[in-house]
C-alpha atoms as a PDB file:
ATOM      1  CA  UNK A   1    -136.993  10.621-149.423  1.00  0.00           C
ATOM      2  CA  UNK A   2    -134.274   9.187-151.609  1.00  0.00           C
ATOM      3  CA  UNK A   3    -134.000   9.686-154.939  1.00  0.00           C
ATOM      4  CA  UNK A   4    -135.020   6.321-156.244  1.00  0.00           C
ATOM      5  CA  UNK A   5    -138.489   7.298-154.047  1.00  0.00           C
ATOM      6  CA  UNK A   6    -138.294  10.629-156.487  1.00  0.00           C
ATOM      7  CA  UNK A   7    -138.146   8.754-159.875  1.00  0.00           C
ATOM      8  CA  UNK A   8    -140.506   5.989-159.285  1.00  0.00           C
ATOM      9  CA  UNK A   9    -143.340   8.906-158.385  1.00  0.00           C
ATOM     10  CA  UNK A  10    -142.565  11.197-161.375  1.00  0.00           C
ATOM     11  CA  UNK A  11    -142.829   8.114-163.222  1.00  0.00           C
ATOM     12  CA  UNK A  12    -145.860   7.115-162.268  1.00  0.00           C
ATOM     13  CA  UNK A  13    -147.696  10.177-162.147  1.00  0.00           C
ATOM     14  CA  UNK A  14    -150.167  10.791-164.724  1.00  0.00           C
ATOM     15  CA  UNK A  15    -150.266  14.466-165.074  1.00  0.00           C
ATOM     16  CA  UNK A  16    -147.907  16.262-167.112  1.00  0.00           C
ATOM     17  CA  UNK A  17    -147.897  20.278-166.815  1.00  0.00           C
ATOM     18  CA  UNK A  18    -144.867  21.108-169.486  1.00  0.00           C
ATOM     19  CA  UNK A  19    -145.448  23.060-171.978  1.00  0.00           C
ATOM     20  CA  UNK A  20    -146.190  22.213-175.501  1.00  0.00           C
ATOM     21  CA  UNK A  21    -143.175  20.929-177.370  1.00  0.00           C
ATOM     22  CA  UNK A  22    -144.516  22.983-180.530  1.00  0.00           C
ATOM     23  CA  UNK A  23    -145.483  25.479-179.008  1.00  0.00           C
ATOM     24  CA  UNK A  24    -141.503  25.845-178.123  1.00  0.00           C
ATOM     25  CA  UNK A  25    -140.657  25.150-181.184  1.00  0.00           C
ATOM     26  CA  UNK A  26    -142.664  28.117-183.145  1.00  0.00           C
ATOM     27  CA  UNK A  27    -141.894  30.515-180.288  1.00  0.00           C
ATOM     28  CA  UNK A  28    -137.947  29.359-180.875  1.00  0.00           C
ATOM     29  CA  UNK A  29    -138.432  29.483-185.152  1.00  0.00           C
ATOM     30  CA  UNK A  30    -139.950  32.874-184.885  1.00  0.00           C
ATOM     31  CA  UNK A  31    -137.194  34.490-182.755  1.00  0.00           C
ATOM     32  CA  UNK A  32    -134.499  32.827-185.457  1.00  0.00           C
ATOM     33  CA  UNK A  33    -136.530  34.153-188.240  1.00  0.00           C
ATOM     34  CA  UNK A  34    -137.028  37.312-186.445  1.00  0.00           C
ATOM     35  CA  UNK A  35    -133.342  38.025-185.698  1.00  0.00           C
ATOM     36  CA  UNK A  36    -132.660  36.394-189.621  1.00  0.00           C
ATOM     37  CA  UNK A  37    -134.754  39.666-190.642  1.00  0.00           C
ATOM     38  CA  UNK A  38    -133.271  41.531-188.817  1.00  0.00           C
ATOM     39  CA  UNK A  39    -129.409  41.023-189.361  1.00  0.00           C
ATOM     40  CA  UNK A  40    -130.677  41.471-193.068  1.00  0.00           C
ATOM     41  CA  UNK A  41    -132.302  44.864-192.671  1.00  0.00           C
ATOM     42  CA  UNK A  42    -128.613  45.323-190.981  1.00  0.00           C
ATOM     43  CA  UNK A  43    -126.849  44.771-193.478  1.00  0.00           C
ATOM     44  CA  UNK A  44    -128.733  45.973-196.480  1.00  0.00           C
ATOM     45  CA  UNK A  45    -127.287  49.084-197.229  1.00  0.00           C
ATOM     46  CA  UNK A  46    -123.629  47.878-196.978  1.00  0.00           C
ATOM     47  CA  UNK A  47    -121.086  47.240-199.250  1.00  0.00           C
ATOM     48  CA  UNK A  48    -119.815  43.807-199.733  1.00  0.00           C
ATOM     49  CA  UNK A  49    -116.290  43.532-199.405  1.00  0.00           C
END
């Protein structure tokens, strides 16, 4: 099967089993805003120099 073959039927196929773009993105803006809380907590108690 050559790759042309490969494109032309993942082009025309009509089912697409990805997952959610949004999904993603939430999952991805709750790990930044997780790790944001965290290096906060971290550094809470320090002095700024």
């Amino acid at each position: 099967m050559s790759l042309n073959e490969i494109v032309l039927a993942a082009a025309e196929s009509e089912t697409w089993a990805g997952v959610n773009p949004y999904v993603v993105g939430v999952v991805v803006l709750a790990l930044f805003l997780g790790m944001m809380a965290i290096l906060v907590a971290f550094g809470a108690g320090r002095e700024h120099s």
